[in-house]
Structure formats: structure tokens, C-alpha cells
Protein backbone atom coordinates (compact mmCIF):
# COMPACT_ATOMS: atom_id res chain seq x y z
CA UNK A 1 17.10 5.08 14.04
CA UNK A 2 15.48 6.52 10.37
CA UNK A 3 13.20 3.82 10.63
CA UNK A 4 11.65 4.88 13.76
CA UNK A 5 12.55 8.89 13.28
CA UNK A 6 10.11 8.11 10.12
CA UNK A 7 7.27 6.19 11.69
CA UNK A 8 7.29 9.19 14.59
CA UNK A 9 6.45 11.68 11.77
CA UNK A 10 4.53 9.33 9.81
CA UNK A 11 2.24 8.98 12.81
CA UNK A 12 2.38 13.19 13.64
CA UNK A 13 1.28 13.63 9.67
CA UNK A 14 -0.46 10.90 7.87
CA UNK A 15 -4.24 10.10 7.76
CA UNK A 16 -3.19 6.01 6.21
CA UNK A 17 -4.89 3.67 9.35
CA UNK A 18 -2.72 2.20 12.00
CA UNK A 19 -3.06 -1.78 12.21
CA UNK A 20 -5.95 -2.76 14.52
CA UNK A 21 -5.75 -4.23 17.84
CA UNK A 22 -5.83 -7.64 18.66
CA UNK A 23 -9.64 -7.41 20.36
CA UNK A 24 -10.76 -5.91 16.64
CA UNK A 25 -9.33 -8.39 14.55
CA UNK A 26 -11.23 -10.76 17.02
CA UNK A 27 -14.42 -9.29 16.07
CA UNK A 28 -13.41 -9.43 12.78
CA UNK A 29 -12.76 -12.91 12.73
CA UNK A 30 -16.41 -13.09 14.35
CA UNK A 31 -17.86 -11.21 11.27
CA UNK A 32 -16.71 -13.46 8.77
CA UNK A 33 -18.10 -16.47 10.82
CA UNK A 34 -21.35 -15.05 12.05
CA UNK A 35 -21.87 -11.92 9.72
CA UNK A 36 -23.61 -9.98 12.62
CA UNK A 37 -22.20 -9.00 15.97
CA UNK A 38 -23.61 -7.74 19.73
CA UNK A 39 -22.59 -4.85 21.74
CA UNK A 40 -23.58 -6.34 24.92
CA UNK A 41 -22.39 -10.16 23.79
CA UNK A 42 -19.21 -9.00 22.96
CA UNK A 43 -18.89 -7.22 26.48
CA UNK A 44 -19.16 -10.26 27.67
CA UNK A 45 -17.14 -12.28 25.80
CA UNK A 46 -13.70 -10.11 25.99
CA UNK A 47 -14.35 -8.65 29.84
CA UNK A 48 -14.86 -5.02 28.67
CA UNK A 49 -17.36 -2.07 29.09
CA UNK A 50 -19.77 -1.60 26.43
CA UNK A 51 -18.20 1.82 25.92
CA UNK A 52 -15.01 -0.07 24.53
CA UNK A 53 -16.63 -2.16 22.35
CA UNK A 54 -18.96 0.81 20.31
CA UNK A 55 -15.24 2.50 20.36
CA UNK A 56 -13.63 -0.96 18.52
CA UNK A 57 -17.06 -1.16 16.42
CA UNK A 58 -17.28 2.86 15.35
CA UNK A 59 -13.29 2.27 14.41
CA UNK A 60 -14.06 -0.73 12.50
CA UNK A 61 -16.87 0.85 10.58
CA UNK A 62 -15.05 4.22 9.76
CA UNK A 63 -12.22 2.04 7.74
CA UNK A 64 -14.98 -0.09 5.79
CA UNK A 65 -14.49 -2.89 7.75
CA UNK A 66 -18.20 -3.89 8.87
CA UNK A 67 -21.64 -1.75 8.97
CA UNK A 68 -23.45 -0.75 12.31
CA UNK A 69 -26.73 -1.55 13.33
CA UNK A 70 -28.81 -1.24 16.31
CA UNK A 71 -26.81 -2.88 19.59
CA UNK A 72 -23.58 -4.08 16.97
CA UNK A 73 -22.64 -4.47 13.62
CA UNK A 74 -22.71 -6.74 10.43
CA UNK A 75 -20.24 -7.62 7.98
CA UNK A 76 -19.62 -5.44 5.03
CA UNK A 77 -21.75 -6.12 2.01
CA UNK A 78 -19.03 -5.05 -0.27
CA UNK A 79 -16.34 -7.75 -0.26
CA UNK A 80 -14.19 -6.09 -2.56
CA UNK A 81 -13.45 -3.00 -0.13
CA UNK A 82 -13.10 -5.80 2.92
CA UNK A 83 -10.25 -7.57 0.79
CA UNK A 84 -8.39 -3.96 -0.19
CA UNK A 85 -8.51 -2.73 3.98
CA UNK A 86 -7.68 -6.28 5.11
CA UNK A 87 -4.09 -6.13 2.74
CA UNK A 88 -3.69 -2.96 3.97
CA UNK A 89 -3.31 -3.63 7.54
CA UNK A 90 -1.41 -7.06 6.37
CA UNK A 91 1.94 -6.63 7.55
CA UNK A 92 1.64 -3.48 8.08
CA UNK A 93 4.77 -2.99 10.59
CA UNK A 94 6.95 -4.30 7.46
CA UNK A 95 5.35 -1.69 4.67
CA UNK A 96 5.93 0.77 7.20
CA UNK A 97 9.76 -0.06 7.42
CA UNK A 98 10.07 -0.71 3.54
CA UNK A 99 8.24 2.64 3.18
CA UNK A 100 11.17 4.35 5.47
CA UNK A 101 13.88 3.37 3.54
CA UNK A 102 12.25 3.71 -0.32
CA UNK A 103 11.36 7.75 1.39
CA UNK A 104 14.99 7.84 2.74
CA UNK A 105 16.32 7.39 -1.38
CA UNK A 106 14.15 10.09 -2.24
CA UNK A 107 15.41 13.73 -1.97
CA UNK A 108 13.46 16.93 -1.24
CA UNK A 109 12.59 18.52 -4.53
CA UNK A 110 12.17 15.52 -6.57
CA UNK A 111 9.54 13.88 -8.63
CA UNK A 112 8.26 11.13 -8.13
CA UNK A 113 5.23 8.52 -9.30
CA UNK A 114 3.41 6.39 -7.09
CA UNK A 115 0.96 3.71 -8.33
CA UNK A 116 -2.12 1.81 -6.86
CA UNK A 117 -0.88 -0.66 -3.84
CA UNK A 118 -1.43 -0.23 0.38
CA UNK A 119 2.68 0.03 0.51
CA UNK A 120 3.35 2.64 -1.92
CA UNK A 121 0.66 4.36 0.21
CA UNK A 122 2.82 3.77 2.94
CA UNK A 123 5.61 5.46 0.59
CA UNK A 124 3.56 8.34 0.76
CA UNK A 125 2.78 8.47 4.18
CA UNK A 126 6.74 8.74 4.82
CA UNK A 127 7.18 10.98 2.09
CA UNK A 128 4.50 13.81 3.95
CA UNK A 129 7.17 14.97 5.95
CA UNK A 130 9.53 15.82 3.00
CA UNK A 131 9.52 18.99 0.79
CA UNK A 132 8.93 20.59 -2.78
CA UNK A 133 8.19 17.26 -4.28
CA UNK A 134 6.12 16.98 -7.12
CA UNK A 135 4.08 13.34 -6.51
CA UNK A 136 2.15 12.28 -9.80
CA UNK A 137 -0.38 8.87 -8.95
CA UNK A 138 -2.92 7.19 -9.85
CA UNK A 139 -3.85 6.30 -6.50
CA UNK A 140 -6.84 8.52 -5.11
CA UNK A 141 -5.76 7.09 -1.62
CA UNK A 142 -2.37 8.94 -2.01
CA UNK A 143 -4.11 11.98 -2.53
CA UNK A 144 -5.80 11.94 0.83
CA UNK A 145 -2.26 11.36 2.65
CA UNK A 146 -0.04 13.64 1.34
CA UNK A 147 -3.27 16.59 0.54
CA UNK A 148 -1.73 18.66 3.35
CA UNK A 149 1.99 18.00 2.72
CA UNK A 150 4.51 20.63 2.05
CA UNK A 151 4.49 19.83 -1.39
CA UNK A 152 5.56 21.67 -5.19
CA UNK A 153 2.48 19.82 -6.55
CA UNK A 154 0.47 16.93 -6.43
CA UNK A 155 -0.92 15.41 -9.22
CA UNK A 156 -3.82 12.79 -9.79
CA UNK A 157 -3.95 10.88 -13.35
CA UNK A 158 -7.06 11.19 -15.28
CA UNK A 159 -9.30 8.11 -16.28
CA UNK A 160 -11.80 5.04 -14.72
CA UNK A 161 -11.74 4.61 -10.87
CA UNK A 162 -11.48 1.13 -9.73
CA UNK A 163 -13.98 1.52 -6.75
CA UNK A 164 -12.57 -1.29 -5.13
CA UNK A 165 -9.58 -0.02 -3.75
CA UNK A 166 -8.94 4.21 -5.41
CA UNK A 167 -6.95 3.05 -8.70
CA UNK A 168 -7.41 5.05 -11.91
CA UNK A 169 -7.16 2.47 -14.12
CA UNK A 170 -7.15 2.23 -18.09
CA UNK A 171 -5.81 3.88 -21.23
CA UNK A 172 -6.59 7.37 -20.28
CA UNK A 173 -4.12 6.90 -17.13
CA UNK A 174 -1.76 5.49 -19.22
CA UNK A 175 -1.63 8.70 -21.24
CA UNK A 176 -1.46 10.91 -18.76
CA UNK A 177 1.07 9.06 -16.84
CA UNK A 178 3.18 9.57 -20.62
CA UNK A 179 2.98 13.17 -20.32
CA UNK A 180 5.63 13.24 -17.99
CA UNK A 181 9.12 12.19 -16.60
CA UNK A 182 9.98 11.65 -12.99
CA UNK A 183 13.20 11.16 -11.21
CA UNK A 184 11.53 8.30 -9.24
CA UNK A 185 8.86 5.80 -9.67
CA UNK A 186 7.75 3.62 -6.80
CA UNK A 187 5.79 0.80 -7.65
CA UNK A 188 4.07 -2.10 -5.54
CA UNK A 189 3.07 -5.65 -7.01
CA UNK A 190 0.85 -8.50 -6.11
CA UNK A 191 3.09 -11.60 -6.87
CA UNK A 192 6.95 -12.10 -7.09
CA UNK A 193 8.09 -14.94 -9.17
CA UNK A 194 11.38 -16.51 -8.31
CA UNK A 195 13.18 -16.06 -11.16
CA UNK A 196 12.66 -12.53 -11.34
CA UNK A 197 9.23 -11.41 -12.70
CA UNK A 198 7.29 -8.72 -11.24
CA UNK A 199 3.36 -9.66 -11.71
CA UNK A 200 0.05 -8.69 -10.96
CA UNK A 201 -3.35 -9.43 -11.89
CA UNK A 202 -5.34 -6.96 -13.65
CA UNK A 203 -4.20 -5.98 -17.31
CA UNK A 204 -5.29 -2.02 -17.05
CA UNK A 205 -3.49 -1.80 -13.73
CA UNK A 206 -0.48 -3.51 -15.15
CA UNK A 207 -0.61 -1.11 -18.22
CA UNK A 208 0.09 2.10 -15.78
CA UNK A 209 2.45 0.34 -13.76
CA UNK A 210 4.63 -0.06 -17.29
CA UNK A 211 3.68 3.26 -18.16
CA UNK A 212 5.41 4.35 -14.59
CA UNK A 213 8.35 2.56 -14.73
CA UNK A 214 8.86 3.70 -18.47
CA UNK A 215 8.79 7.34 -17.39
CA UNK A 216 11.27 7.59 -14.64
CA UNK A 217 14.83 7.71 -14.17
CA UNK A 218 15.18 5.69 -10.99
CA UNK A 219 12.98 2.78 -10.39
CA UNK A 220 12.13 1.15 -7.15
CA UNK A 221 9.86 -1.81 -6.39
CA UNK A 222 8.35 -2.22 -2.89
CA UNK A 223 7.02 -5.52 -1.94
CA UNK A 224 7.16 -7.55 1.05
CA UNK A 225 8.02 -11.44 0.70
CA UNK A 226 4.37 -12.96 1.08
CA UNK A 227 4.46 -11.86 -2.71
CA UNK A 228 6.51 -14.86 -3.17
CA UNK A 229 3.42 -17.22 -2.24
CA UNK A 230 1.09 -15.76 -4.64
CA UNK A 231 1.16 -16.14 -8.16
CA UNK A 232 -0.24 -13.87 -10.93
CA UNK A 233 -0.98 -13.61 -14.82
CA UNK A 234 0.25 -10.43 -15.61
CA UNK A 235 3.93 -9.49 -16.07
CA UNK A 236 4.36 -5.86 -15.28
CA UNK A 237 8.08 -6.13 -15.97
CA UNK A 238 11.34 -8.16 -14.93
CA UNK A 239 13.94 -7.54 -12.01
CA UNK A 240 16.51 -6.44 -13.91
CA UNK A 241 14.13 -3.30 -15.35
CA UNK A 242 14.05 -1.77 -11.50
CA UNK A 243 17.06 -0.09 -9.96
CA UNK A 244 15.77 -0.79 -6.43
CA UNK A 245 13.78 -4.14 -4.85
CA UNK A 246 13.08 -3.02 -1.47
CA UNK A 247 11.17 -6.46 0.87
CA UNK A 248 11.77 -7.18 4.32
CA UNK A 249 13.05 -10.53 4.03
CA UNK A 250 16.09 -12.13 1.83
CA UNK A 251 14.51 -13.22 -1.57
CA UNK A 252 14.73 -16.65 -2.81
CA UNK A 253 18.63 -16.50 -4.71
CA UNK A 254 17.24 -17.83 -7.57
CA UNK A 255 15.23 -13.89 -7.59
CA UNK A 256 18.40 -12.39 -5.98
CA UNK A 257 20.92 -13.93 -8.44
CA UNK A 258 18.25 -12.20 -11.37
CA UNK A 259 18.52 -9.13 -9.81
CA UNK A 260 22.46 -9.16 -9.36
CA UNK A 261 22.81 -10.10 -13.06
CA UNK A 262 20.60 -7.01 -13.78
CA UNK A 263 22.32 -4.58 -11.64
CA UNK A 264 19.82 -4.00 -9.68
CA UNK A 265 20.09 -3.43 -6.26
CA UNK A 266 18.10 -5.60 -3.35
CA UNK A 267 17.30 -4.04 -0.28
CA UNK A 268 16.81 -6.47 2.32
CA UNK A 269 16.01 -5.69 6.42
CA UNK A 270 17.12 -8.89 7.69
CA UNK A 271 20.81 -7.67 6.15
């Protein structure tokens, strides 16, 4: 009942995209294999007016997905943008759930720190609806979400934007993130390791995650469990370091025995 209660409000407040439907990622798939796509072939090919399909291309084109052109579209030059929207709407009815609970442990009037990651945006998304929080990130994407929230303040860390997907990146994040002390941190990652380690791939984003964790009092990891098929260089920290491990599916016990013999707690929806 939260769960939904939360994605109702999510949906009243947030601007974070909704997953596309199954006709876009279609044409999606299309893009990738033909780069270019037609108004009126596409009409054709999935029974629908012509209207529907400048609707599916003007949505696709407003999230970065593909360019228009005259009578369709073409795949987005920048494959680095392509890559951050596509994880975004990847499993996106699971971040949404994670993102219920992780907002349900946080109360009105707290602080909290949210890093770079499409389900701590989804964090933020449930968070709009609660108040007098103070939300430090270095996530411009957060920004946009919670700009018109009921908030105390809302705080953006200084330092090199990472054009790819809105993270301020670097040493000067890492010092401003220092400046302060949160109740909460909520963190994302890009790879889980069995036997505990919390990883990611890009050393500056890896140094603010640390910085996060390091400057909270309650620390809670959000990941779903296709971060357990992807491995990465960088260790951001251990299990044990987090309070909270918050994924949608059981983790491998090796992973879960880590995090019992830490004290942290897992968070599981299929319990």
C-alpha cells in the first residue's frame, strides 16, 4: 500500500520520465539497427495514424533518445546520453519500488545526500512529496525533480559536470560534499560483487560517493540485482560500511551472509 500511495504522488509531483511504451522501445530498437526512421513507414508497420507516431517520435526526442528530421527521426549522435536514458528507464518499475521504501526510512526534516545514479533519482522523486528536508547532491538531475518541493534547502555541490549523465564529479565535489554532515546518505552503484563490495567505474565519481558515505550518520545503498552481472574496477566501499542495502531481489548469500556479519541490514521485496 506505501509502495503504490508513493508512486501516486511520485507521478502528481515529479518531472523524472515514466518508462516508454512498448511501440517506442520498438522504434528504438529500429534506431539502433537502421539509424534513421519514417513517419509514414512506421504507420504502416505498427497499424497507427501518423499523428501517433510524431507523438511516440516528439516523446522520444524530448528525453534524448533520437533527433528529428523531416518525415522521422535518426539516432542520437551522442551515445553517451543514449546509454545514461536507456539505464534510466531499465527496470524502472523496481527503482521505483526501491525508491518507496529508501523515502519511507527518511523522516520529514532530515538531511540527506544523494549522489549521481537514475535510482537515487528515483529517491528523489519519492522524496518531493516530503517536507523541510535539506537534500545536498551532486546530481544536477536531482535538482530538476525536487526544484519545486516543499523543501528547507536544496543544495548542489560545486565542481566539473560529467555531461554524460548531470554528475559533478572531481576533487572540488569532494570538498564540498566534506563541508557537511547528513543524517542520511543514499547512494546507487554500478556493480555488486558477491562477497560484499560495492563498485563502480569511474575513480572521481567513486571519490564523492566515499566522501557521501563518510559524512552521514545513516547509510543506505540502492541497487537493483542486475548489479550482480556487471563487474567494475572501483571499490567505493564494502557491505558492512552501509546500514541499509535496499534491491528487489534476494542477494546471492555469499553478499547476504557479508552483510549480516556487518550488521547491516538487507532489504529485499521478494521477502
Amino acid at each position: 500500500m506505501f509502495i503504490r500511495a508513493i508512486s501516486q504522488m511520485k507521478r502528481k509531483h515529479m518531472s523524472i520520465p515514466m518508462a516508454l511504451n512498448d511501440r517506442q522501445e520498438q522504434i528504438l530498437e529500429l534506431l539502433r539497427a537502421e539509424d534513421r526512421v519514417d513517419v509514414d513507414d512506421l504507420s504502416n508497420r505498427f497499424s497507427v495514424t501518423t499523428q501517433t507516431v510524431r507523438r511516440d517520435l516528439t516523446e522520444l526526442c524530448e528525453r534524448g533518445l533520437a533527433t528529428r528530421t523531416h518525415g522521422g527521426a535518426r539516432k542520437l549522435v551522442s551515445a553517451s546520453s543514449f546509454g545514461y536514458e536507456e539505464r534510466r528507464l531499465r527496470n524502472s518499475g523496481a527503482k521505483e519500488a526501491l525508491a518507496a521504501i529508501a523515502a519511507e526510512l527518511i523522516p520529514d526534516g532530515a538531511s540527506v545526500i544523494l549522489n549521481i545514479g537514475t535510482t537515487t533519482e528515483q529517491v528523489a522523486a519519492a522524496l518531493a512529496t516530503h517536507e523541510d528536508l535539506t537534500v545536498i547532491t551532486n546530481n544536477i538531475n536531482v535538482i530538476h525533480i525536487l526544484r519545486g518541493a516543499r523543501l528547507n534547502s536544496l543544495v548542489i555541490a560545486g565542481g566539473s559536470v560529467r555531461q554524460s549523465d548531470g554528475a559533478v564529479v572531481g576533487a572540488e565535489a569532494v570538498e564540498f560534499i566534506q563541508r557537511f554532515k547528513a543524517d542520511y546518505a543514499v547512494i546507487g552503484t554500478s556493480s555488486l560483487d558477491d562477497d560484499g563490495a560495492i563498485l563502480d567505474f569511474d575513480e572521481r565519481e567513486v571519490a564523492v560517493a566515499r566522501a557521501i558515505l563518510q559524512n552521514a550518520r545513516t547509510k543506505i545503498l540502492v541497487a537493483d540485482a542486475s548489479k550482480f552481472e556487471r563487474n567494475a574496477p572501483v571499490r567505493i566501499c564494502d557491505v558492512a560500511d552501509l546500514d541499509y542495502v535496499i534491491t528487489d531481489k534476494r542477494p546471492p548469500e555469499s553478499f547476504a551472509k557479508a552483510a549480516e556479519a556487518g550488521g547491516t541490514k538487507l532489504i529485499s521485496l521478494e521477502d
